[in-house]
C-alpha atoms as a PDB file:
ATOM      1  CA  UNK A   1      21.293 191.940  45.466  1.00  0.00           C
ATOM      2  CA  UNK A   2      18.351 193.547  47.062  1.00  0.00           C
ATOM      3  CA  UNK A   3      17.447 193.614  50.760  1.00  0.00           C
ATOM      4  CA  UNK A   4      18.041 190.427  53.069  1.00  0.00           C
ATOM      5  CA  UNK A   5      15.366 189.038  54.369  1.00  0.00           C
ATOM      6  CA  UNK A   6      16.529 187.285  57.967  1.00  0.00           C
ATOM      7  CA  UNK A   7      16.102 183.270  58.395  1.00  0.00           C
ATOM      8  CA  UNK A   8      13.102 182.343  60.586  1.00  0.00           C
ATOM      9  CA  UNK A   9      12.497 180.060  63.259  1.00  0.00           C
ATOM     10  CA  UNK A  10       9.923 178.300  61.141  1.00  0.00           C
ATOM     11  CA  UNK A  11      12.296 178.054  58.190  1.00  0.00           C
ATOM     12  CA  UNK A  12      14.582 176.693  60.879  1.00  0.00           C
ATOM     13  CA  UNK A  13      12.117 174.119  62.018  1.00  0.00           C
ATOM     14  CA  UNK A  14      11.572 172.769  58.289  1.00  0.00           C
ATOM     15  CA  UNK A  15      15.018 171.844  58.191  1.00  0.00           C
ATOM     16  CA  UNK A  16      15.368 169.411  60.956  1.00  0.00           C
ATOM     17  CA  UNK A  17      12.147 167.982  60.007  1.00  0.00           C
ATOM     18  CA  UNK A  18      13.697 167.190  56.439  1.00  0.00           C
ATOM     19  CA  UNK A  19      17.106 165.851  58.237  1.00  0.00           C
ATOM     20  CA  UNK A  20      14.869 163.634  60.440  1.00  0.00           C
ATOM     21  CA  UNK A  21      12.497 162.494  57.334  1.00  0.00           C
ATOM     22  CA  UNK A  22      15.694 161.652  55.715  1.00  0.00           C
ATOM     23  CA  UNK A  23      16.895 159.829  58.820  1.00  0.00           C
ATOM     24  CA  UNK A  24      19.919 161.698  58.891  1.00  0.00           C
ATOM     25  CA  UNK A  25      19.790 161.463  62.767  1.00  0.00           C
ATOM     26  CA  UNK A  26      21.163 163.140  65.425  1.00  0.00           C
ATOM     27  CA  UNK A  27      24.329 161.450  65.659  1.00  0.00           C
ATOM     28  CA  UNK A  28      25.266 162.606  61.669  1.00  0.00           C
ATOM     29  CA  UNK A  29      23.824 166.092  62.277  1.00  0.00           C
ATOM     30  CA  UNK A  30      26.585 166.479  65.400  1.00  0.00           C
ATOM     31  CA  UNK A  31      29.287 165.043  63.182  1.00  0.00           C
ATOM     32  CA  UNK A  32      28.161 167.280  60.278  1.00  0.00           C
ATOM     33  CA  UNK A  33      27.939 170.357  62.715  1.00  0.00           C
ATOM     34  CA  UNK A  34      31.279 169.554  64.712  1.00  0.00           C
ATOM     35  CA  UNK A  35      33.159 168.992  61.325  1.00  0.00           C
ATOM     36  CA  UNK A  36      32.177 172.605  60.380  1.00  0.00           C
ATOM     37  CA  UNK A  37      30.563 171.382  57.147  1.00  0.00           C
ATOM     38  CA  UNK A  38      27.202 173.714  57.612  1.00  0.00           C
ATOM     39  CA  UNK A  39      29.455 176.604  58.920  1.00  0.00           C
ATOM     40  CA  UNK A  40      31.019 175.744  55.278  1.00  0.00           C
ATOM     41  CA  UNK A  41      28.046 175.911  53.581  1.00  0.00           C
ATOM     42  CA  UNK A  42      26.997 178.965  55.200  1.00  0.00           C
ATOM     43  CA  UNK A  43      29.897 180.836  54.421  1.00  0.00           C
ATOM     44  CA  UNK A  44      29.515 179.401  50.445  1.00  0.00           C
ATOM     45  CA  UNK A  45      26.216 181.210  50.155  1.00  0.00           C
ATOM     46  CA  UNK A  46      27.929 184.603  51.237  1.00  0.00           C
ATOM     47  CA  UNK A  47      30.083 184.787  47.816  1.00  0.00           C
ATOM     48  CA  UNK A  48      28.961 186.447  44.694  1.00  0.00           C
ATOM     49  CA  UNK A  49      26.044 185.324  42.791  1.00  0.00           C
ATOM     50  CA  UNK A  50      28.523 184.539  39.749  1.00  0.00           C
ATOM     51  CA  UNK A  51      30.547 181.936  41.860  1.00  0.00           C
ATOM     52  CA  UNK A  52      28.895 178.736  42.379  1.00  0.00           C
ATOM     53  CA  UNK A  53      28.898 177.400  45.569  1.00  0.00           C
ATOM     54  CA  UNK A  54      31.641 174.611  47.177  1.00  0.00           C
ATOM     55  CA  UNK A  55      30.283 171.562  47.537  1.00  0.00           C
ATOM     56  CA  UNK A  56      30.545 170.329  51.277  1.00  0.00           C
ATOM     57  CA  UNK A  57      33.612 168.349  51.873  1.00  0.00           C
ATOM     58  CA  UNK A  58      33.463 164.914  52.402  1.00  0.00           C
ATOM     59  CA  UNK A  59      33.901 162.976  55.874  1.00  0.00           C
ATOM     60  CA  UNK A  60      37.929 162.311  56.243  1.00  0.00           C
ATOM     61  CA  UNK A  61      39.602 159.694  58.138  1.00  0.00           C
ATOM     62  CA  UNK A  62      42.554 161.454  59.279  1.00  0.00           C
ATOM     63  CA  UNK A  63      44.149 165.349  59.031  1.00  0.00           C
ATOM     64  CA  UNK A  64      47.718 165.647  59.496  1.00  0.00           C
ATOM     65  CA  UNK A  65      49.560 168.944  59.872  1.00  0.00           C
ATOM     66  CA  UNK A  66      53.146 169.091  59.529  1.00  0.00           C
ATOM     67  CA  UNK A  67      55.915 172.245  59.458  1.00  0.00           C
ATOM     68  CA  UNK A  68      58.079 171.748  56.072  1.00  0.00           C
ATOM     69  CA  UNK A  69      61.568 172.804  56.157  1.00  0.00           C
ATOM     70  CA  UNK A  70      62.335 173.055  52.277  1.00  0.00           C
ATOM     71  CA  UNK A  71      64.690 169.986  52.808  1.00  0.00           C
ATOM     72  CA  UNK A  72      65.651 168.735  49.700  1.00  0.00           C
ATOM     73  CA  UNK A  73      65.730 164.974  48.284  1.00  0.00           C
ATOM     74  CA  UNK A  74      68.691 163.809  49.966  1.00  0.00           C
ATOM     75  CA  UNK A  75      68.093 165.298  52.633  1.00  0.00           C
ATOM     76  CA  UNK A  76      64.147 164.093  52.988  1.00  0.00           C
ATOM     77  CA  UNK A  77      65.625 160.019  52.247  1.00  0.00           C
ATOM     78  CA  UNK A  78      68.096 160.425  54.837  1.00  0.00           C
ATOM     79  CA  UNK A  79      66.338 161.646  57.097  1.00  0.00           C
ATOM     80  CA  UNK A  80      63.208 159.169  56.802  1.00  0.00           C
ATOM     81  CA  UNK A  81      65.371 156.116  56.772  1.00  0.00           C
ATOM     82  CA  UNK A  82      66.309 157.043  60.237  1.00  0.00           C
ATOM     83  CA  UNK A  83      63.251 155.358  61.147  1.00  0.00           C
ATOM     84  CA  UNK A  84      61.595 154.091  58.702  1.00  0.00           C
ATOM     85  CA  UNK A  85      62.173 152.169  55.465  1.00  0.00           C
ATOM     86  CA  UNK A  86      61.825 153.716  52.017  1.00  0.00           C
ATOM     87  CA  UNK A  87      61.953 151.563  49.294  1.00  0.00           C
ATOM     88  CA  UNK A  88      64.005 151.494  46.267  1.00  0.00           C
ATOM     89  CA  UNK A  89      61.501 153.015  43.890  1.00  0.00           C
ATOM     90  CA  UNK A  90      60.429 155.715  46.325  1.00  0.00           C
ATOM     91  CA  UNK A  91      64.696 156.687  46.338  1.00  0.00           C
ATOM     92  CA  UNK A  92      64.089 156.454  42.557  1.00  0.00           C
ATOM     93  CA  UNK A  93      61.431 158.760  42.191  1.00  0.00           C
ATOM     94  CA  UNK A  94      62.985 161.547  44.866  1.00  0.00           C
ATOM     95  CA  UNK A  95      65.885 161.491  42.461  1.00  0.00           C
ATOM     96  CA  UNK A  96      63.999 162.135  39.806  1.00  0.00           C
ATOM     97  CA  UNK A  97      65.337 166.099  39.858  1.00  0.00           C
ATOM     98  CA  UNK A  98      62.588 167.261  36.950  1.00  0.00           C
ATOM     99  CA  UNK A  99      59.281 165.880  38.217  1.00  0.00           C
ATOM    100  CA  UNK A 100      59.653 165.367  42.233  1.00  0.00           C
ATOM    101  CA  UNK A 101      58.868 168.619  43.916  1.00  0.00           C
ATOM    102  CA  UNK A 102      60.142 170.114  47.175  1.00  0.00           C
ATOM    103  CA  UNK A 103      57.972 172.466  48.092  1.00  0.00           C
ATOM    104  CA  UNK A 104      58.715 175.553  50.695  1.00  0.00           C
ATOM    105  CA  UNK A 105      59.068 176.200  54.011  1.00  0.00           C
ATOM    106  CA  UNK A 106      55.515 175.833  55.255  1.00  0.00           C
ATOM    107  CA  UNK A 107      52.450 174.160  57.545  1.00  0.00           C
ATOM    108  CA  UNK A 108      50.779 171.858  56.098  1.00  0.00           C
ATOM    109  CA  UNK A 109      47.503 170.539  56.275  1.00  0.00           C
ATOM    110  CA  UNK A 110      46.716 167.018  54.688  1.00  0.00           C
ATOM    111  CA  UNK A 111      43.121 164.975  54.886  1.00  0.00           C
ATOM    112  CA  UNK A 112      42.836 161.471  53.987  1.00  0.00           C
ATOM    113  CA  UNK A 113      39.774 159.943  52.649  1.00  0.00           C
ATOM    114  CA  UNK A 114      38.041 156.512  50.910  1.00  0.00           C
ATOM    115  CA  UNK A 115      37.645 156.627  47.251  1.00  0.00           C
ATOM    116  CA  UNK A 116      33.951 156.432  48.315  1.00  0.00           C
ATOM    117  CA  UNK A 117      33.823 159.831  49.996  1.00  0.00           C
ATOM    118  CA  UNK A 118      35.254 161.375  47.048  1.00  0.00           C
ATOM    119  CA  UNK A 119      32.792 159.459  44.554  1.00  0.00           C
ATOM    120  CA  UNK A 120      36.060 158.496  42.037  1.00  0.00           C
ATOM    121  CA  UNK A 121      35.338 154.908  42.890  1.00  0.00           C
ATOM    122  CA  UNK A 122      35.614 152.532  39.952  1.00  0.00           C
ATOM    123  CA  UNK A 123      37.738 155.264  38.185  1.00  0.00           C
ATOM    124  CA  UNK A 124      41.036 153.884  36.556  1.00  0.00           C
ATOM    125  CA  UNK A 125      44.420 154.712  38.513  1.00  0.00           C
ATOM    126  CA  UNK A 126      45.550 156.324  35.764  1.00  0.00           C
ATOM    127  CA  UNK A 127      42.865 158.257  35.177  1.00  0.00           C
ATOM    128  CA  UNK A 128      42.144 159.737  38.704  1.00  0.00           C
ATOM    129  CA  UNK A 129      46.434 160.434  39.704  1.00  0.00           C
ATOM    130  CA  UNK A 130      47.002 163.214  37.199  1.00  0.00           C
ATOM    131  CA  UNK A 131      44.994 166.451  35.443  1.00  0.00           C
ATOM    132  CA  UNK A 132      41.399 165.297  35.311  1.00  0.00           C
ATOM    133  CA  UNK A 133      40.971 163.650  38.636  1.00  0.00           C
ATOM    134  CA  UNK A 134      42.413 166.281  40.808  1.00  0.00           C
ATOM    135  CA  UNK A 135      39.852 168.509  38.747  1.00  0.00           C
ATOM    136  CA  UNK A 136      37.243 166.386  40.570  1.00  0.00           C
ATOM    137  CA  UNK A 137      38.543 167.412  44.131  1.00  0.00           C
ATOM    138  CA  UNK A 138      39.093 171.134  43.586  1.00  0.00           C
ATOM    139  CA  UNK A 139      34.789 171.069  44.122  1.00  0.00           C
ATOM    140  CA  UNK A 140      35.475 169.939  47.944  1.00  0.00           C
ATOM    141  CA  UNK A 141      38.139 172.683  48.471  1.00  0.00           C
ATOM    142  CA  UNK A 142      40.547 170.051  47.962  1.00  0.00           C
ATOM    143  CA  UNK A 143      44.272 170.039  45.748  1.00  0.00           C
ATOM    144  CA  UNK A 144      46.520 167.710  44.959  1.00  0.00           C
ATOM    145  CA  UNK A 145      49.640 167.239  47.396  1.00  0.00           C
ATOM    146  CA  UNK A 146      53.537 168.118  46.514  1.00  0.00           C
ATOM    147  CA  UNK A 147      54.954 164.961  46.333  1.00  0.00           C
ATOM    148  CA  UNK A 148      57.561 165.938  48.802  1.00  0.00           C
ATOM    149  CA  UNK A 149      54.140 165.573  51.383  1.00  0.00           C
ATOM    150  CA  UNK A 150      54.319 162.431  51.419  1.00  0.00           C
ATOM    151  CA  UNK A 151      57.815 162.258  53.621  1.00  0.00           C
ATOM    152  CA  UNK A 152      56.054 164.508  56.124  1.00  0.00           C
ATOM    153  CA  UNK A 153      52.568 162.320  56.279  1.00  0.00           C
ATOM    154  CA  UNK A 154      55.273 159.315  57.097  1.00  0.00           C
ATOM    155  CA  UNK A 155      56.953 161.484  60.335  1.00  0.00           C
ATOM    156  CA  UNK A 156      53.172 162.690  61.146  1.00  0.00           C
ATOM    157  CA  UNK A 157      51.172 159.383  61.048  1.00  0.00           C
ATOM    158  CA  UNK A 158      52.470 157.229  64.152  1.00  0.00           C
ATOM    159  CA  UNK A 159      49.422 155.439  64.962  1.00  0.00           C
ATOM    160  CA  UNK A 160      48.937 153.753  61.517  1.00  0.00           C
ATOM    161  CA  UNK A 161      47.570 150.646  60.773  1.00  0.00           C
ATOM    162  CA  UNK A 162      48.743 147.600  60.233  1.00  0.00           C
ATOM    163  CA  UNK A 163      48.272 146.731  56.184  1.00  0.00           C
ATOM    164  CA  UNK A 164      47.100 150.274  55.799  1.00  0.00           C
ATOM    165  CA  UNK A 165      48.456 151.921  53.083  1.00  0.00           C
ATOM    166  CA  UNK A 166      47.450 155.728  52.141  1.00  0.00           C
ATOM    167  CA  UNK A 167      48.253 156.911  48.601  1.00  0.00           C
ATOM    168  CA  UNK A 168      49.319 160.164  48.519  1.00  0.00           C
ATOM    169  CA  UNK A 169      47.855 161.952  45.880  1.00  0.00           C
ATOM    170  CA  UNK A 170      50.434 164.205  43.586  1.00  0.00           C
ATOM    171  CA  UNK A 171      51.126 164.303  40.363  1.00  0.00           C
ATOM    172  CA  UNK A 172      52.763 160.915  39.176  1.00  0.00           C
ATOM    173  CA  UNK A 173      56.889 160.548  38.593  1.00  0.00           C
ATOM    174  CA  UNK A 174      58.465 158.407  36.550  1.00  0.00           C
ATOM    175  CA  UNK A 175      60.547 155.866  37.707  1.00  0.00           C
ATOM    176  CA  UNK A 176      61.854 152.640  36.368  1.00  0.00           C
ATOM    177  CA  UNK A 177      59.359 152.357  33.239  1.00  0.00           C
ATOM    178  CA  UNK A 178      56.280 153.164  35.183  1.00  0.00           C
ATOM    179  CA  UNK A 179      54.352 156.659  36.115  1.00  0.00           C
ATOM    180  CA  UNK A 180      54.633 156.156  40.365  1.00  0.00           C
ATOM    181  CA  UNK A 181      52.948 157.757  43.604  1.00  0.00           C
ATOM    182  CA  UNK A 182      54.344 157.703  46.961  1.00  0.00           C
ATOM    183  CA  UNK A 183      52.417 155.225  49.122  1.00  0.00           C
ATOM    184  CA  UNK A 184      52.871 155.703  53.267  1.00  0.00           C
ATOM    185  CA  UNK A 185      52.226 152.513  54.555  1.00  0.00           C
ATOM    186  CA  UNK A 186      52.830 150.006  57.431  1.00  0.00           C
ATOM    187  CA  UNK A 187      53.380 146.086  56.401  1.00  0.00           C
ATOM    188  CA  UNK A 188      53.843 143.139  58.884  1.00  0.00           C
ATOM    189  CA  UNK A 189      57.529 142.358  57.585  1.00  0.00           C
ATOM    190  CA  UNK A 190      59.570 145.607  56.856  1.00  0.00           C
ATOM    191  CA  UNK A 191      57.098 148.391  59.376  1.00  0.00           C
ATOM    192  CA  UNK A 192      56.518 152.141  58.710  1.00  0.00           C
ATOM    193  CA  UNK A 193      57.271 152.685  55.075  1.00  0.00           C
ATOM    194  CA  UNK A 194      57.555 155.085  52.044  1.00  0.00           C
ATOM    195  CA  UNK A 195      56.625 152.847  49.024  1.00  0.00           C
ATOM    196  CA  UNK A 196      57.101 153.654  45.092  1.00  0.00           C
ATOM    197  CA  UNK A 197      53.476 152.242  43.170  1.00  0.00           C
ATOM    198  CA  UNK A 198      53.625 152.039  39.345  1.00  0.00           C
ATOM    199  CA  UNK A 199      50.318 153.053  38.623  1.00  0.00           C
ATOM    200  CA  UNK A 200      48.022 151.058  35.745  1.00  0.00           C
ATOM    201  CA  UNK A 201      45.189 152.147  33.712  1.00  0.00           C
ATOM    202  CA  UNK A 202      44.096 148.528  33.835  1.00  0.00           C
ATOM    203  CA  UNK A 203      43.435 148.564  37.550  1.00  0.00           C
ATOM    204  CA  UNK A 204      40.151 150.983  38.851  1.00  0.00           C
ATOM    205  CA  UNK A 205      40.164 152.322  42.206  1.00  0.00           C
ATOM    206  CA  UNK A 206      38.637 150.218  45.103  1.00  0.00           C
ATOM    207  CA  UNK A 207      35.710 152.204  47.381  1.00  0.00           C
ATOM    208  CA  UNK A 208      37.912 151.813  50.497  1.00  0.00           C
ATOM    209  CA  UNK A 209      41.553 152.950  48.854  1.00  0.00           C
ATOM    210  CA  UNK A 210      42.667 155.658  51.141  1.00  0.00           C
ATOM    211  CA  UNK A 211      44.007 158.788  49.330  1.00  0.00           C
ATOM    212  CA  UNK A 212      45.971 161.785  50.653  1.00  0.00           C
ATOM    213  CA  UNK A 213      44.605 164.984  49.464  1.00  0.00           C
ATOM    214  CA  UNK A 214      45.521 168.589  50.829  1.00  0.00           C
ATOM    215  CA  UNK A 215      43.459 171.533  52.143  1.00  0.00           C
ATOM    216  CA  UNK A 216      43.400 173.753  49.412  1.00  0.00           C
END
């Protein structure tokens, strides 16, 4: 790889002159530098020549960290409906034994961001919830969650919104005739909730859709 040659203060110089042609401003530049996205791309440069480097992640809206017990289905309604309500088709697709996944015992870390920050706006529901869209992510150090996730987001996410609705991003189960995902959501009438969506390939993802993605 040859001999390193050490960064100068010039070279230093050049880029905040390019950050303030661009108007990136300070205010962006302290978010950038606080969300450890240069540290990021620092530490991308460092890898082998053969490995491209990660693309910087983009700005999230929330991060969520939960402990997972390996609780299985029954176990996960039960204990949700405690407080909160979980819909019909969400019951329907935990019982779906083959394609809903409990995952282990271990902490979790979950980001949600806009369809916007993760440029998939416009793409078709169907096409971004399965093989080929969570290929898109994997650039930003992302993955797709276990769908068991999405009963932890629900315990983690006490300040929500009302009429906000995150989709959690795992690999769709079917459920009454349609391929679902687990939406945590709160609604004026029925509260905190774990919803069942049938997804469509008819219907393309809306710039401000919020999606659940994990830290790979």
């Amino acid at each position: 790889m040859g001999k390193i040659l050490p960064v100068t203060s010039n070279q230093g110089d050049a880029v905040r002159d390019m950050a303030n042609e661009k108007g990136v401003g300070r205010v962006n530049w302290q978010k950038a530098h606080d969300n450890g996205q240069f540290s990021r791309f620092l530490d991308s440069l460092k890898t082998d020549e053969a490995e491209p480097p990660r693309s910087l992640t983009p700005q999230h809206l929330y991060e969520f960290q939960f402990e997972k017990d390996g609780a299985d289905a029954p176990t996960l309604v039960a204990r949700t409906r405690e407080k909160f309500l979980v819909s019909e088709y969400a019951e329907a697709m935990a019982n779906n034994v083959k394609e809903f996944v409990v995952g282990p015992k271990e902490k979790v870390i979950v980001r949600v961001f806009t369809c916007e920050s993760l440029g998939v706006t416009g793409l078709s529901e169907t096409d971004f919830f399965g093989p080929k869209g969570f290929e898109r992510v994997k650039k930003f150090g992302l993955a797709p969650c276990i769908s068991d996730d999405a009963f932890g987001i629900r315990a983690t996410h006490s300040e929500q919104k009302l009429d906000e609705w995150i989709w959690v991003a795992h690999p769709p189960i079917s459920a009454d005739g349609y391929r679902r995902m687990f939406h945590v959501g709160l609604h004026s009438d029925f509260g905190r909730s774990v919803y069942g969506y049938g997804l469509r390939s008819s219907c393309q993802l809306p710039a401000g859709l919020l999606v659940a993605l994990r830290v790979a």
